[in-house]
N, C-alpha and C. Protein backbone atom coordinates (compact mmCIF):
# COMPACT_ATOMS: atom_id res chain seq x y z
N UNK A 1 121.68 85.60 92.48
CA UNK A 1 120.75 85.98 91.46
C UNK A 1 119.38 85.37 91.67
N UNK A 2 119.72 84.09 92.37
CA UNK A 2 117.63 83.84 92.36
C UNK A 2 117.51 84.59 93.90
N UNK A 3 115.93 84.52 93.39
CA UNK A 3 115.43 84.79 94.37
C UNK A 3 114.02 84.36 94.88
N UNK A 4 113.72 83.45 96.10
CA UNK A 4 112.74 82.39 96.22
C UNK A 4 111.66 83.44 97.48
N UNK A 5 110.63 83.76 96.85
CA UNK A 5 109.64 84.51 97.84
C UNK A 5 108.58 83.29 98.01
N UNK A 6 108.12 82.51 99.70
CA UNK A 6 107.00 82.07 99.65
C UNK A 6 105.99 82.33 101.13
N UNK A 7 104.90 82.51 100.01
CA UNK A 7 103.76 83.10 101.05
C UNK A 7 102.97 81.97 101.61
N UNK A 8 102.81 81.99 103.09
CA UNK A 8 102.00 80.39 103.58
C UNK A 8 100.80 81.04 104.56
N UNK A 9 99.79 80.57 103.86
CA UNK A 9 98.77 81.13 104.85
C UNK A 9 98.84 80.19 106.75
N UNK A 10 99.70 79.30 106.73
CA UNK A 10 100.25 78.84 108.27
C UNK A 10 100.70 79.48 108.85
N UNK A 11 100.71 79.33 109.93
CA UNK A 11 100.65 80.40 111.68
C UNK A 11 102.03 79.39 111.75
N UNK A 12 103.21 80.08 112.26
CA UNK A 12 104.38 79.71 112.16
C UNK A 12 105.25 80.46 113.53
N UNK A 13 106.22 80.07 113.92
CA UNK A 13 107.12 80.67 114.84
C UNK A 13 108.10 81.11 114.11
N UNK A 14 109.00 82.33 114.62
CA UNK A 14 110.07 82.80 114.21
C UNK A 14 111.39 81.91 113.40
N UNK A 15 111.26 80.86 114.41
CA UNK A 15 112.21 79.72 113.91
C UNK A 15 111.73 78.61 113.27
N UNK A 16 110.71 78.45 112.81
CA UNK A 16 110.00 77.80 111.95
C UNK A 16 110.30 78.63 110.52
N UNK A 17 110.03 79.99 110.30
CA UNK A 17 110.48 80.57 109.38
C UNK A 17 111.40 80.43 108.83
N UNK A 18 112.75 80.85 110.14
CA UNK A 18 113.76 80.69 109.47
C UNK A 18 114.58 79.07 109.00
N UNK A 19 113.68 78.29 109.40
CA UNK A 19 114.42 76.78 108.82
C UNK A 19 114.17 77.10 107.57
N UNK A 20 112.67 77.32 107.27
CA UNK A 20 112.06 77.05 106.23
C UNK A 20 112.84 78.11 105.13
N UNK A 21 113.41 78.80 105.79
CA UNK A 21 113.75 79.99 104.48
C UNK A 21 115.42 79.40 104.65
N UNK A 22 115.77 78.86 105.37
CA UNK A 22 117.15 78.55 104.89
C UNK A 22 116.86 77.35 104.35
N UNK A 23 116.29 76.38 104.48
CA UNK A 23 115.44 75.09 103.57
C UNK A 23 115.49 75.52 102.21
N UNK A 24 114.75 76.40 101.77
CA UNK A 24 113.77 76.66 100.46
C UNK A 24 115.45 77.05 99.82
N UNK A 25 116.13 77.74 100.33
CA UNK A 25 117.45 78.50 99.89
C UNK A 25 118.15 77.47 99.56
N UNK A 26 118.42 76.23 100.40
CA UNK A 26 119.10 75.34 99.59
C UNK A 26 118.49 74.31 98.79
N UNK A 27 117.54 74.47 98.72
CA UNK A 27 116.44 73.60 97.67
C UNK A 27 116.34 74.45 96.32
N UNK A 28 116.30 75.67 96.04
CA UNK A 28 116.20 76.05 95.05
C UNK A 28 117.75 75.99 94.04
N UNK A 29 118.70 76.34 95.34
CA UNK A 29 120.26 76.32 94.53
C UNK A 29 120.52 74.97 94.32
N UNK A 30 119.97 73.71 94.16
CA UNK A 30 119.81 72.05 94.43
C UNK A 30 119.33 72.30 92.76
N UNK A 31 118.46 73.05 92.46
CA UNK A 31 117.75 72.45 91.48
C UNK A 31 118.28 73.33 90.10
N UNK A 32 118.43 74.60 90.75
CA UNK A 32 118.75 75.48 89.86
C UNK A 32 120.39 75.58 89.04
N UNK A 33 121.24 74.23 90.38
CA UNK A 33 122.98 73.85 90.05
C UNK A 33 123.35 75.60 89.92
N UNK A 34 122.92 76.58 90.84
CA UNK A 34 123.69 77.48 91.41
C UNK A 34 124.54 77.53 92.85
N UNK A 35 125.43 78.18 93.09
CA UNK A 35 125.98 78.55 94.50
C UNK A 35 124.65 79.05 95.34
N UNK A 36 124.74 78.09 96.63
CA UNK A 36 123.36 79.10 97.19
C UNK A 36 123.79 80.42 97.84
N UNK A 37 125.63 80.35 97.78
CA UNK A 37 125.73 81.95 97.90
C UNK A 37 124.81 83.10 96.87
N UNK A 38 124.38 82.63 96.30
CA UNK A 38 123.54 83.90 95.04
C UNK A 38 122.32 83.42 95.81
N UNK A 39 121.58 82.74 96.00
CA UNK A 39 120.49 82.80 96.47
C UNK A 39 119.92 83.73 97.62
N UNK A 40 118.82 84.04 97.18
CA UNK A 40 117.60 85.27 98.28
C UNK A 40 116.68 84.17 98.69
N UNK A 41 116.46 84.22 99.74
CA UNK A 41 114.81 83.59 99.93
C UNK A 41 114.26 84.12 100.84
N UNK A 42 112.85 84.19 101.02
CA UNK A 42 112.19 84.90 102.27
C UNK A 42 110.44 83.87 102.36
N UNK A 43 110.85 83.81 103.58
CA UNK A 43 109.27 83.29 103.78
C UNK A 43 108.22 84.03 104.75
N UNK A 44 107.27 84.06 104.21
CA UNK A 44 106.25 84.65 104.93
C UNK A 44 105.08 84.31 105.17
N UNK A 45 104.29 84.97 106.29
CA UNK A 45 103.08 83.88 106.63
C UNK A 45 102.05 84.99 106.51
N UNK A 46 100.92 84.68 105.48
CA UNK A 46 99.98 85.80 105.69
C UNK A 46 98.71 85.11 105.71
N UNK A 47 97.98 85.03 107.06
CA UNK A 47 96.75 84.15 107.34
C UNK A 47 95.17 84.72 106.31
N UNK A 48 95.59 85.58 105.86
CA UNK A 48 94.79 85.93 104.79
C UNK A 48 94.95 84.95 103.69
N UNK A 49 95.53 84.67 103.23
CA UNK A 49 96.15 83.86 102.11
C UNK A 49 94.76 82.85 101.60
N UNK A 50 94.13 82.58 100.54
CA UNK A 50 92.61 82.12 100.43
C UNK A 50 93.23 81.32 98.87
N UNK A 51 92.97 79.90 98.60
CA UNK A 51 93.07 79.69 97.37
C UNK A 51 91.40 78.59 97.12
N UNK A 52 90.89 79.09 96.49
CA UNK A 52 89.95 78.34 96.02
C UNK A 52 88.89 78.15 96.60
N UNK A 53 88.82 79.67 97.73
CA UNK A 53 87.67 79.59 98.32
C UNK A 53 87.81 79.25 99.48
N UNK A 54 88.85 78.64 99.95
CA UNK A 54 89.33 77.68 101.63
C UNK A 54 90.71 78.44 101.78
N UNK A 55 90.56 78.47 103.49
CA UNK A 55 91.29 79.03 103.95
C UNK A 55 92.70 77.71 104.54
N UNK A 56 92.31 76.23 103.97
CA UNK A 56 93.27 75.61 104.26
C UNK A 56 94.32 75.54 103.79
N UNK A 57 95.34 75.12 104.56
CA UNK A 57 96.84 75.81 104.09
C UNK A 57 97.20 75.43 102.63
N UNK A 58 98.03 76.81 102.16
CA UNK A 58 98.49 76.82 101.31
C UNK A 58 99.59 77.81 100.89
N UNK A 59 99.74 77.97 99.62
CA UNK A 59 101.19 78.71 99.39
C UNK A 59 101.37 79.41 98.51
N UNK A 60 101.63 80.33 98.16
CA UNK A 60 101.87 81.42 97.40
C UNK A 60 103.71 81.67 96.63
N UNK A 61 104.34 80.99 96.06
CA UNK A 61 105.90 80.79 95.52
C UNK A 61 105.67 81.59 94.54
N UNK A 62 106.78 82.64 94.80
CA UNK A 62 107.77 83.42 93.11
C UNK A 62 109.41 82.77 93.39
N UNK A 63 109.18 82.77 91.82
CA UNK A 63 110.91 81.83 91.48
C UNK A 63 111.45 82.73 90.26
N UNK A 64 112.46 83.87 90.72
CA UNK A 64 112.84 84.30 89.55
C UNK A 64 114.54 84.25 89.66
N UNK A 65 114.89 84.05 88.58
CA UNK A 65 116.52 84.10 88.15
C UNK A 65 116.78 84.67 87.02
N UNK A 66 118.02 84.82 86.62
CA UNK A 66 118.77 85.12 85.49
C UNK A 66 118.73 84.06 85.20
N UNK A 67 118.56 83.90 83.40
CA UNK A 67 118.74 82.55 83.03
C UNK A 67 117.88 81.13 83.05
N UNK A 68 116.78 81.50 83.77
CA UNK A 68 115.86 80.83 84.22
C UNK A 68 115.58 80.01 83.01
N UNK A 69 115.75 78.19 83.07
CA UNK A 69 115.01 77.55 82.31
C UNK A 69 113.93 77.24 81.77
N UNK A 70 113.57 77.57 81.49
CA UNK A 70 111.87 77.41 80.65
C UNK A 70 111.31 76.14 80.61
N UNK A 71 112.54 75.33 80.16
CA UNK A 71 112.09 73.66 79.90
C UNK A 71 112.18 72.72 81.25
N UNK A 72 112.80 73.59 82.47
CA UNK A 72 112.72 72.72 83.51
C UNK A 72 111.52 73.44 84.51
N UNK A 73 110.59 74.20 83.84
CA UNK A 73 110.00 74.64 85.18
C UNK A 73 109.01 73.41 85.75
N UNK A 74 108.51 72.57 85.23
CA UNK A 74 108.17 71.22 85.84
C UNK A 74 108.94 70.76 87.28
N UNK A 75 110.13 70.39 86.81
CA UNK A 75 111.28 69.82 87.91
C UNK A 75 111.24 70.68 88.92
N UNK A 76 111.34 72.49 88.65
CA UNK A 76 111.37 72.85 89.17
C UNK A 76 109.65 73.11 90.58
N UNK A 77 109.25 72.94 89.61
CA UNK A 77 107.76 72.80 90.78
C UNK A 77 107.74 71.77 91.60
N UNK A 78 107.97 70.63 90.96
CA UNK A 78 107.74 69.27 91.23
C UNK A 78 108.98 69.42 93.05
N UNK A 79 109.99 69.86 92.83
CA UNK A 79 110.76 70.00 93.53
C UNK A 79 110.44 71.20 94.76
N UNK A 80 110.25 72.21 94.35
CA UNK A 80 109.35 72.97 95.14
C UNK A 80 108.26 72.61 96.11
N UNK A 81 107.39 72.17 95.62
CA UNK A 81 106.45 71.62 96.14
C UNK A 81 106.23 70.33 97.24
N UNK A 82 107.23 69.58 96.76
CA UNK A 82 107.61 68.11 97.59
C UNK A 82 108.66 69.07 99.09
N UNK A 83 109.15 69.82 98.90
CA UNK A 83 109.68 70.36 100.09
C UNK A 83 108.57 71.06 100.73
N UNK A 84 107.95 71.90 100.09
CA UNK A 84 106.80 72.80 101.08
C UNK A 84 105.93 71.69 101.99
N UNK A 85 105.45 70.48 101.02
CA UNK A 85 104.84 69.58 101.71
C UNK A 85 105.37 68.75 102.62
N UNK A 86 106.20 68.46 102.58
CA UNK A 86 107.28 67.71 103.69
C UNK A 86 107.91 69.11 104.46
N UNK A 87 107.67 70.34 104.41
CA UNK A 87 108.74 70.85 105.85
C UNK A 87 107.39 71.69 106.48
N UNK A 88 106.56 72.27 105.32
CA UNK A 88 105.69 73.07 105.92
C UNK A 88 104.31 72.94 105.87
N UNK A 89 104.18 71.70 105.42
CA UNK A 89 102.65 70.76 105.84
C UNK A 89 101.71 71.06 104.58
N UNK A 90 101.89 71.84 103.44
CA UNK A 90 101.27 72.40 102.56
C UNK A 90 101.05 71.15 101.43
N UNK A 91 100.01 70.88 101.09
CA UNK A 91 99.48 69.85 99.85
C UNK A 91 99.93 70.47 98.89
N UNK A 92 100.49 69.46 98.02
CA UNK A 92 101.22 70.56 96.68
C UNK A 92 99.87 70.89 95.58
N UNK A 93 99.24 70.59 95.78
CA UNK A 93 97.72 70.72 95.53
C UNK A 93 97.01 72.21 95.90
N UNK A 94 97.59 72.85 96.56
CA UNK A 94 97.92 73.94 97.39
C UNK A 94 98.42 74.91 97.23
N UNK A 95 99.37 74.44 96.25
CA UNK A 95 100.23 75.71 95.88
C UNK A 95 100.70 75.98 94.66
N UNK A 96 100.67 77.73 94.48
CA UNK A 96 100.79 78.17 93.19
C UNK A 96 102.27 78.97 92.97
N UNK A 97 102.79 78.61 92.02
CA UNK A 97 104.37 79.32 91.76
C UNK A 97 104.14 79.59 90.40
N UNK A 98 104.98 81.05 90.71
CA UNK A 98 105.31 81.79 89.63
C UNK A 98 106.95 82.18 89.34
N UNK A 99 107.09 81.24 87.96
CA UNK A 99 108.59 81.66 87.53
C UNK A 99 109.04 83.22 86.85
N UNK A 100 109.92 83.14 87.16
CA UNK A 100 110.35 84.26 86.15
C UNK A 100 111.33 84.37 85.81
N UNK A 101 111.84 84.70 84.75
CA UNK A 101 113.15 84.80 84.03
C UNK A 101 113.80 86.51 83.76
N UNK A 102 114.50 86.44 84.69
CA UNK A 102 115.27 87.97 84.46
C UNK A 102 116.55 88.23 83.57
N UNK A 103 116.24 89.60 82.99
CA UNK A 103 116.89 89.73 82.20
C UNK A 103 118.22 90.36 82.96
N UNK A 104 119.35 89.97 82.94
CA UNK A 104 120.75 90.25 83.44
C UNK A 104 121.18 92.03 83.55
N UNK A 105 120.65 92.28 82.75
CA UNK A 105 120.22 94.39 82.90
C UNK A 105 119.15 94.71 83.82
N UNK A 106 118.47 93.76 84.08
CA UNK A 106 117.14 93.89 85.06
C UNK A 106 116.79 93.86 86.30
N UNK A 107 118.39 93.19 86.54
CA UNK A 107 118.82 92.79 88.12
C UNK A 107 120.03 93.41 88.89
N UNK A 108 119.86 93.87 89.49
CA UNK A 108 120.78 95.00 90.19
C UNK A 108 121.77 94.34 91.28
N UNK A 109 122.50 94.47 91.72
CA UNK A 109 123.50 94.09 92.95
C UNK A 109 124.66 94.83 92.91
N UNK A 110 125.32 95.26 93.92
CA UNK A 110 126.45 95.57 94.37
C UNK A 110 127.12 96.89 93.34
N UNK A 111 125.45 97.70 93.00
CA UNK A 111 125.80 98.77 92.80
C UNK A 111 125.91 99.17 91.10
N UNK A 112 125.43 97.92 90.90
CA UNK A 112 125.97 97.71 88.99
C UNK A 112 124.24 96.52 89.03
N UNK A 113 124.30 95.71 87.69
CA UNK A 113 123.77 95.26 87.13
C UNK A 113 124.54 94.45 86.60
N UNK A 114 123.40 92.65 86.13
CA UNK A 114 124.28 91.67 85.83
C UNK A 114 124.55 91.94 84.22
């Protein structure tokens, strides 16, 4: 059910990606106390990526789930962020995340809805 999209304006290798997206996958099911079998994540690098006028690195995070806590989205940044900066060099200063909370009719899988 979650699903972790992050955009890095860093020039990256194939396998740099994929640490980072199997990283972020078990960092989000860490925080979220889900199976990271339910977890999606995808990372992507788009050198366009501009926050604040500078093209120095930074990050672009969507965090949406079913159920999504409201009162932990702090932890949840705080946690986010300390990984981007420790795996993928990004100042958490840097980066902007967007939560979202899905509604269980809103999310589709395996042909049905939760």
């Amino acid at each position: 059910m979650p699903f972790v999209k992050v955009v890095a304006n860093k020039q990256m290798d194939a396998d740099k990606v994929k640490e980072l997206s199997e990283g972020i996958s078990k960092e989000v099911a860490k925080v979220l106390g889900k199976p990271e079998s339910y977890v999606m994540a995808v990372v992507e690098v788009n050198p366009s990526l501009i926050l604040a006028g500078s093209s120095n690195p930074c990050a672009y995070v969507e965090l949406k789930s079913i159920g999504l806590p409201e009162g932990n989205t702090s932890v949840f940044s705080d946690a986010i962020c300390s990984y981007l900066s420790a795996n993928a060099g990004v100042d958490a200063n840097r980066i902007y995340i967007e939560f979202a909370n899905a509604k269980g009719n809103m999310w589709g899988w395996n042909g049905s809805t939760f």
